[in-house]
N, C-alpha and C. Protein backbone atom coordinates (compact mmCIF):
# COMPACT_ATOMS: atom_id res chain seq x y z
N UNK A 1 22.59 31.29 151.27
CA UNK A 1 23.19 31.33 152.58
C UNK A 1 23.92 30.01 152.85
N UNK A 2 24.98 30.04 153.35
CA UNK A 2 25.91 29.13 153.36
C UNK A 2 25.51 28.71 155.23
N UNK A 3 25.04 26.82 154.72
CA UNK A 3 24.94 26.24 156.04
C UNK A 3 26.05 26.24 156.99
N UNK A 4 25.98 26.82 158.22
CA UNK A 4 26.25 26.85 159.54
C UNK A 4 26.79 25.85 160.59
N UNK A 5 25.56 24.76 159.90
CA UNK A 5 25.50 23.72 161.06
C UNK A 5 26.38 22.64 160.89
N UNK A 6 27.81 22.90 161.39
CA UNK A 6 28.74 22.05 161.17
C UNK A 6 28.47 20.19 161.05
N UNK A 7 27.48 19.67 161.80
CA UNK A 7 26.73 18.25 161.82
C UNK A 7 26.03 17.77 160.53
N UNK A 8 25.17 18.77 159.75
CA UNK A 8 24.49 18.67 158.63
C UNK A 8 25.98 18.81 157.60
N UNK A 9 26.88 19.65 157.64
CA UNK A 9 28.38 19.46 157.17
C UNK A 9 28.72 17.77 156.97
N UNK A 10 28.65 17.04 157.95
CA UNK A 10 29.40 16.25 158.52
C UNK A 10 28.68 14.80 157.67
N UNK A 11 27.24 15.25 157.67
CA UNK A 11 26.22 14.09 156.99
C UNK A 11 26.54 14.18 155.38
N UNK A 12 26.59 15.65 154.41
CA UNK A 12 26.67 16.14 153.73
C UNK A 12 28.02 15.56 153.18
N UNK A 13 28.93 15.31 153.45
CA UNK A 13 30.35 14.84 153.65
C UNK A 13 30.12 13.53 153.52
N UNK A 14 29.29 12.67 154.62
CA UNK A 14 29.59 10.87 154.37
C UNK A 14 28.66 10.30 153.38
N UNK A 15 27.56 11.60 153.41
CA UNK A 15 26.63 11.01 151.54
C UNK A 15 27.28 10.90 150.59
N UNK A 16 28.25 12.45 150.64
CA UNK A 16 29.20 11.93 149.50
C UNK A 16 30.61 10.80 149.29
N UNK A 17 31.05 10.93 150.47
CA UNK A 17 31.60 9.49 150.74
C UNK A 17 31.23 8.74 150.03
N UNK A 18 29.82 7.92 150.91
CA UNK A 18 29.43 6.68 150.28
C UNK A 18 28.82 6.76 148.90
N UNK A 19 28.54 7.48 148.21
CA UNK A 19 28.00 7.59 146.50
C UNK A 19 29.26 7.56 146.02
N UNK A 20 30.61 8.24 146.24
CA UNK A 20 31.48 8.24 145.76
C UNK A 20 31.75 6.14 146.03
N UNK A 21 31.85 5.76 147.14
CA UNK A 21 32.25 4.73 147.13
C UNK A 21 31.20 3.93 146.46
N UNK A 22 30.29 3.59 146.44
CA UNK A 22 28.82 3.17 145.79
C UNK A 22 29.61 3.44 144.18
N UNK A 23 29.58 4.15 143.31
CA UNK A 23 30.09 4.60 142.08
C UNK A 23 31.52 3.51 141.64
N UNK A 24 32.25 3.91 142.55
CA UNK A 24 33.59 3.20 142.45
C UNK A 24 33.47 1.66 142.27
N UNK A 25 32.46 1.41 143.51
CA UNK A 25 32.64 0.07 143.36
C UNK A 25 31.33 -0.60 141.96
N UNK A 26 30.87 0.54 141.34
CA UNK A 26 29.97 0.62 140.35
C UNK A 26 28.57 -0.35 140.63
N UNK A 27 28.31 -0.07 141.65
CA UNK A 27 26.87 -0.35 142.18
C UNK A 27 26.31 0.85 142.33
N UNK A 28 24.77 -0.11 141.67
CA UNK A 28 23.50 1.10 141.54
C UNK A 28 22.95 1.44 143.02
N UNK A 29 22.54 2.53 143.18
CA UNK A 29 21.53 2.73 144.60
C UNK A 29 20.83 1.35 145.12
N UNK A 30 19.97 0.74 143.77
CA UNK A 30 19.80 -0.53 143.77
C UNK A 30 19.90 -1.55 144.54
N UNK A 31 20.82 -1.88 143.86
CA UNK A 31 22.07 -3.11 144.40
C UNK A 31 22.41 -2.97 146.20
N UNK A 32 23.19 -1.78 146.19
CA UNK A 32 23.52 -1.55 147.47
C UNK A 32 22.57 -1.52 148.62
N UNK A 33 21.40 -1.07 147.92
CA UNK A 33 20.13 -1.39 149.14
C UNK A 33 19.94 -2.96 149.07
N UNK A 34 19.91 -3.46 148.02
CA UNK A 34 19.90 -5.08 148.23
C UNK A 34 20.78 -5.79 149.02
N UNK A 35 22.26 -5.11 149.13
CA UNK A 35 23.30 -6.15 149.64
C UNK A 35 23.13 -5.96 151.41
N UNK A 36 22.82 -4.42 151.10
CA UNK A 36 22.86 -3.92 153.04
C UNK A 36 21.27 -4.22 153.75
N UNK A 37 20.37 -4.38 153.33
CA UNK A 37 19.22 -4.78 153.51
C UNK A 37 18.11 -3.37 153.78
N UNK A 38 18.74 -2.39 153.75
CA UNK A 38 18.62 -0.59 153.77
C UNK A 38 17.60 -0.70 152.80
N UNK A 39 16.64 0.64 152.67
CA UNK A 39 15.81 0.45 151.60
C UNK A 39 16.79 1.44 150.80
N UNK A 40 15.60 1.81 149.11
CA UNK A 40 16.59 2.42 148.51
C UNK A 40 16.41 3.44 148.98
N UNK A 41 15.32 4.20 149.10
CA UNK A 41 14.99 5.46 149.46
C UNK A 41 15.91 6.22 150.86
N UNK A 42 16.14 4.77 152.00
CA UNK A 42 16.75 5.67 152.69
C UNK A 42 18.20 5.74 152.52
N UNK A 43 18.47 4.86 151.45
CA UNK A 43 20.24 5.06 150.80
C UNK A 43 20.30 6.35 150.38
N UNK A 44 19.50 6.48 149.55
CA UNK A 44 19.14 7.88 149.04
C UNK A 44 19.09 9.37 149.66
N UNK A 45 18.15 8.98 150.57
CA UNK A 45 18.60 10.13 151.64
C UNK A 45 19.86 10.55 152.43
N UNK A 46 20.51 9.44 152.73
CA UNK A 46 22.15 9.55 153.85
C UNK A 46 22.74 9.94 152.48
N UNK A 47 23.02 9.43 151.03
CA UNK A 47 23.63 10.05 150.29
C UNK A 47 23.67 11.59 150.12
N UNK A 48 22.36 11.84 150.19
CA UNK A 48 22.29 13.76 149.98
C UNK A 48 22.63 14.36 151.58
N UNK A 49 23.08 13.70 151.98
CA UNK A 49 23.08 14.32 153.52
C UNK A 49 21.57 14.75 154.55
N UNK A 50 20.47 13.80 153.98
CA UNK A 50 19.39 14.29 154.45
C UNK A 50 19.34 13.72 155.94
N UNK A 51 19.73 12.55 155.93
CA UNK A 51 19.54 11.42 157.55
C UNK A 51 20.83 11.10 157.71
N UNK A 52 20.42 11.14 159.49
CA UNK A 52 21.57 10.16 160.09
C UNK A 52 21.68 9.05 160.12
N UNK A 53 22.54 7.95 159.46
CA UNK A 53 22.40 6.64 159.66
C UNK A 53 22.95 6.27 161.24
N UNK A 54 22.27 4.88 161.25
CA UNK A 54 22.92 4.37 162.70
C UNK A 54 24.00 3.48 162.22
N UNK A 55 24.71 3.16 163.09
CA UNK A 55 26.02 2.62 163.48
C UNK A 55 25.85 0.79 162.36
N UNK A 56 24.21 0.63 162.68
CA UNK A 56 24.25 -0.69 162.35
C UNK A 56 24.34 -0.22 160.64
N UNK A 57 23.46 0.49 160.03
CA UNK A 57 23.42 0.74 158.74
C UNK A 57 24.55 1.23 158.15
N UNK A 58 25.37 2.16 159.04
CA UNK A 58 26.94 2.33 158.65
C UNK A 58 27.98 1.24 158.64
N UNK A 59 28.00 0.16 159.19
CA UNK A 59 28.25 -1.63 159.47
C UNK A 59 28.10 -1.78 158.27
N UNK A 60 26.99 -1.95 158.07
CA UNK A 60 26.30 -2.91 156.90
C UNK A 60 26.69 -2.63 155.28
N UNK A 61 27.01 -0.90 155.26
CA UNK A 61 26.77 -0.16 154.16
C UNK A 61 28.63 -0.23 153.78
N UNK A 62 29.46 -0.64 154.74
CA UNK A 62 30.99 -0.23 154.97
C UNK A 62 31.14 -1.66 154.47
N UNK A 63 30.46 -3.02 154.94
CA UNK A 63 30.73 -4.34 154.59
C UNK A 63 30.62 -4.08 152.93
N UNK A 64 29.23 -3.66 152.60
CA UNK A 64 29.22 -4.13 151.66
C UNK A 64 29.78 -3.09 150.21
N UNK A 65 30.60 -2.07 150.54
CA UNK A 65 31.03 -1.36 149.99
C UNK A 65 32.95 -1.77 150.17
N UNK A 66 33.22 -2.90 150.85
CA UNK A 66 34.22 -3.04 151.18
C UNK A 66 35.19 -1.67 151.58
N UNK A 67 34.50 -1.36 152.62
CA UNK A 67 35.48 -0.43 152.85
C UNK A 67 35.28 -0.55 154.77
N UNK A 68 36.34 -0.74 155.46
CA UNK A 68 36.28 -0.61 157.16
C UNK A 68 35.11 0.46 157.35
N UNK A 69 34.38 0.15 158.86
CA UNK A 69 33.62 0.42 159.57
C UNK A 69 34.14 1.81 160.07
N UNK A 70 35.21 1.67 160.49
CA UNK A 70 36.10 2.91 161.16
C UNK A 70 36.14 3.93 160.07
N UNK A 71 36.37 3.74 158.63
CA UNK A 71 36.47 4.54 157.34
C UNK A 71 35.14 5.48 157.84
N UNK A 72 34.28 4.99 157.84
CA UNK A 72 33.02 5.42 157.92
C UNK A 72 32.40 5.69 158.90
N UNK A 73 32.86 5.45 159.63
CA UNK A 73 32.57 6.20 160.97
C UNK A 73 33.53 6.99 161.27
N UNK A 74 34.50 7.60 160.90
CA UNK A 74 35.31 8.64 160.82
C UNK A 74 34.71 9.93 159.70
N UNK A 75 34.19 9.09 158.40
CA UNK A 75 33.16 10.45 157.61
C UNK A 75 32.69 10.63 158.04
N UNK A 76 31.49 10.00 158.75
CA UNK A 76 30.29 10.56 159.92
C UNK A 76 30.64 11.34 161.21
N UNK A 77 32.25 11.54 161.12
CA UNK A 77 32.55 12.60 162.36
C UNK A 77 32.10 11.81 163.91
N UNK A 78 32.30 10.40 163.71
CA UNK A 78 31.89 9.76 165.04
C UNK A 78 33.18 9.03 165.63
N UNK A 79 34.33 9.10 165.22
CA UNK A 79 35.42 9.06 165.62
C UNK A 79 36.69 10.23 165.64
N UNK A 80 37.59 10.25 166.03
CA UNK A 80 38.27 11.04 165.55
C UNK A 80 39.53 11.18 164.59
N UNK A 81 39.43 11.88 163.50
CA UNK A 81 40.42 11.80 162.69
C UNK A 81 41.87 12.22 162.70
N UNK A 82 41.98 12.81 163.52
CA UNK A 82 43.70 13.14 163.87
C UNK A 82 43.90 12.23 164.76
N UNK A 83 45.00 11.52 163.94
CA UNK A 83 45.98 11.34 165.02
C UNK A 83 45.54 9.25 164.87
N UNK A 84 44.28 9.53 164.24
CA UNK A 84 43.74 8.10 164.13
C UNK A 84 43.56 7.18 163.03
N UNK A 85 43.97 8.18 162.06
CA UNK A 85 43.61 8.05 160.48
C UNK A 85 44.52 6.47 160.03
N UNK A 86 45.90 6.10 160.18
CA UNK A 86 46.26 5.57 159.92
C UNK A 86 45.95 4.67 160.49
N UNK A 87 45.37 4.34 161.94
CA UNK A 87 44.89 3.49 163.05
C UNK A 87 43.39 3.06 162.63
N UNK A 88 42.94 3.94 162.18
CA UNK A 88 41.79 3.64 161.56
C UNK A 88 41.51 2.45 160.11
N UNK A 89 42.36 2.87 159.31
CA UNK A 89 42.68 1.74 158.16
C UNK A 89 42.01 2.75 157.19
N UNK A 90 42.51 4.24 157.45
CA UNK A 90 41.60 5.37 156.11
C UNK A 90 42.96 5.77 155.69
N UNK A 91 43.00 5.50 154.30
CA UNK A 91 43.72 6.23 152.97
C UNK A 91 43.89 7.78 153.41
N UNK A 92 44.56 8.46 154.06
CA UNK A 92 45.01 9.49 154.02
C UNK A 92 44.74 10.97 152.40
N UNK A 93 45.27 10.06 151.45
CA UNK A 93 45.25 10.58 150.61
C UNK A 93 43.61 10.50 150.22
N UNK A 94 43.21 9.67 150.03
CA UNK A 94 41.68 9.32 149.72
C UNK A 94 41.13 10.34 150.43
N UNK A 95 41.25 10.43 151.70
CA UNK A 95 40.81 11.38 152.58
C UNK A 95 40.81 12.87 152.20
N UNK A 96 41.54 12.82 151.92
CA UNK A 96 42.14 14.37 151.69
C UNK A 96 41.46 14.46 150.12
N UNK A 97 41.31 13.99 148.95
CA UNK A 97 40.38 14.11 147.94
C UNK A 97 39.12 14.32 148.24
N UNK A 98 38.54 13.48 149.17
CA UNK A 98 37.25 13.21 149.62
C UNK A 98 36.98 14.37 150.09
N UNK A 99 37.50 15.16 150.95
CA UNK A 99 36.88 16.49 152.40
C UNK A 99 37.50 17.71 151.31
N UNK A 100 37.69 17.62 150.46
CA UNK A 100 37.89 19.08 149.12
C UNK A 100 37.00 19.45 148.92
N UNK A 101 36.43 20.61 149.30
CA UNK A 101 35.26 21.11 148.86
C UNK A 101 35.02 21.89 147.49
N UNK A 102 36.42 22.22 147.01
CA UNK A 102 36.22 22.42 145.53
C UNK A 102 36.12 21.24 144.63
N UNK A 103 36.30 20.33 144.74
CA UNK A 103 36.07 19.08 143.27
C UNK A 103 34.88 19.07 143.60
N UNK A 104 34.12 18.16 142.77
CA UNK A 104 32.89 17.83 142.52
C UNK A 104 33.08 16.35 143.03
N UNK A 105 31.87 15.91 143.00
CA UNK A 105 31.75 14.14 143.34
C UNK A 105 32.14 13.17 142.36
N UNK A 106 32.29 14.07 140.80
CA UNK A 106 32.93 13.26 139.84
C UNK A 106 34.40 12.99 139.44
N UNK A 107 34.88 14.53 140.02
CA UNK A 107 36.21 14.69 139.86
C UNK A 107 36.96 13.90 140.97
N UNK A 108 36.24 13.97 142.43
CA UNK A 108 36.78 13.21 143.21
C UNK A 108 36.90 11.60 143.06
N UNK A 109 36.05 11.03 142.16
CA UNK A 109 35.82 9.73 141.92
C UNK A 109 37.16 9.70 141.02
N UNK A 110 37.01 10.15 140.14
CA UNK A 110 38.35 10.28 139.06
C UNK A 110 39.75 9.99 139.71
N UNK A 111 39.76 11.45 140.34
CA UNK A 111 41.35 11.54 141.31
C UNK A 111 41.46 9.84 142.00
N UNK A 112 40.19 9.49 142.60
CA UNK A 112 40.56 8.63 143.82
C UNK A 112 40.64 7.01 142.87
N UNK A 113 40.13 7.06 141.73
CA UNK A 113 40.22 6.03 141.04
C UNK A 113 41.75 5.82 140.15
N UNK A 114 42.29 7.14 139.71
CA UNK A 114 43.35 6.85 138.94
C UNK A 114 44.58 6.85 140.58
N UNK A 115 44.59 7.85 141.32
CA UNK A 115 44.96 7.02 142.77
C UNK A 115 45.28 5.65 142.85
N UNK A 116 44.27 4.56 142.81
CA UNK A 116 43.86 3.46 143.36
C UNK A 116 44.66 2.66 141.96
N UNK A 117 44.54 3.06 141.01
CA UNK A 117 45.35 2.57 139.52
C UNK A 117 47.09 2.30 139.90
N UNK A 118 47.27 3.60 140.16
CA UNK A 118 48.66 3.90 140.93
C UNK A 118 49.17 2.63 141.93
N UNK A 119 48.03 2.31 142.88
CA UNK A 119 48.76 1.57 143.88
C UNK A 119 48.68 0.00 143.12
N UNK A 120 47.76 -0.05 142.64
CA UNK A 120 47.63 -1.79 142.24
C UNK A 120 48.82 -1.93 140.79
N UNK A 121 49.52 -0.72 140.44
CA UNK A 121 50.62 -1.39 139.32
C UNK A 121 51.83 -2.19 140.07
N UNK A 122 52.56 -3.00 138.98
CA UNK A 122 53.38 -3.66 139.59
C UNK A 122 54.63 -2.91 139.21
């Protein structure tokens, strides 16, 4: 049975976000609980979409993943994304890899990494 609850959607979505970003920036669950002060277990959980993080752990987890606060609080569906995306400081395109519900979390890492190849040539 295919979940309903558009919110558990929404968590389900910024777990994979941040593992995707966690991966990229090739830090272990580990690490990232070390840098954000988060344990691992509950990294673990917001990754599978099990918990809601708060605002401070989404802070903390966005610093140390180098990626804006707003990035991530826009996956968490706590801002709004039309109309704000570019105002926000979120990759459009990234975006749009990321919320595909057909790739996988590996393929999306792929796309968004050879992406990111693209912009840093000279």
């Amino acid at each position: 049975m295919v979940d309903q609850d558009p919110w558990r959607s929404q968590l389900t979505l910024l777990g994979e976000f941040i593992r995707t970003q966690r991966k990229l920036a090739r830090l272990s669950l580990r690490e990232l609980a070390d840098m954000t002060k988060v344990s691992n277990a509950y990294l673990s959980q917001i990754e599978r979409g099990l918990h809601q993080p708060s605002v401070r752990v989404l802070q903390s987890v966005a610093q140390a993943l180098n990626v804006s606060a707003e990035t991530l609080l826009a996956q968490a569906g706590l801002i709004v994304q039309a109309g704000e995306v570019a105002a926000a400081g979120v990759n459009a395109t990234e975006l749009t890899i990321r919320s595909d519900p057909s790739l996988t979390t590996a393929q999306k890492e792929a796309l968004i990494g050879v992406y990111r190849s693209f912009l840093t040539e000279d």
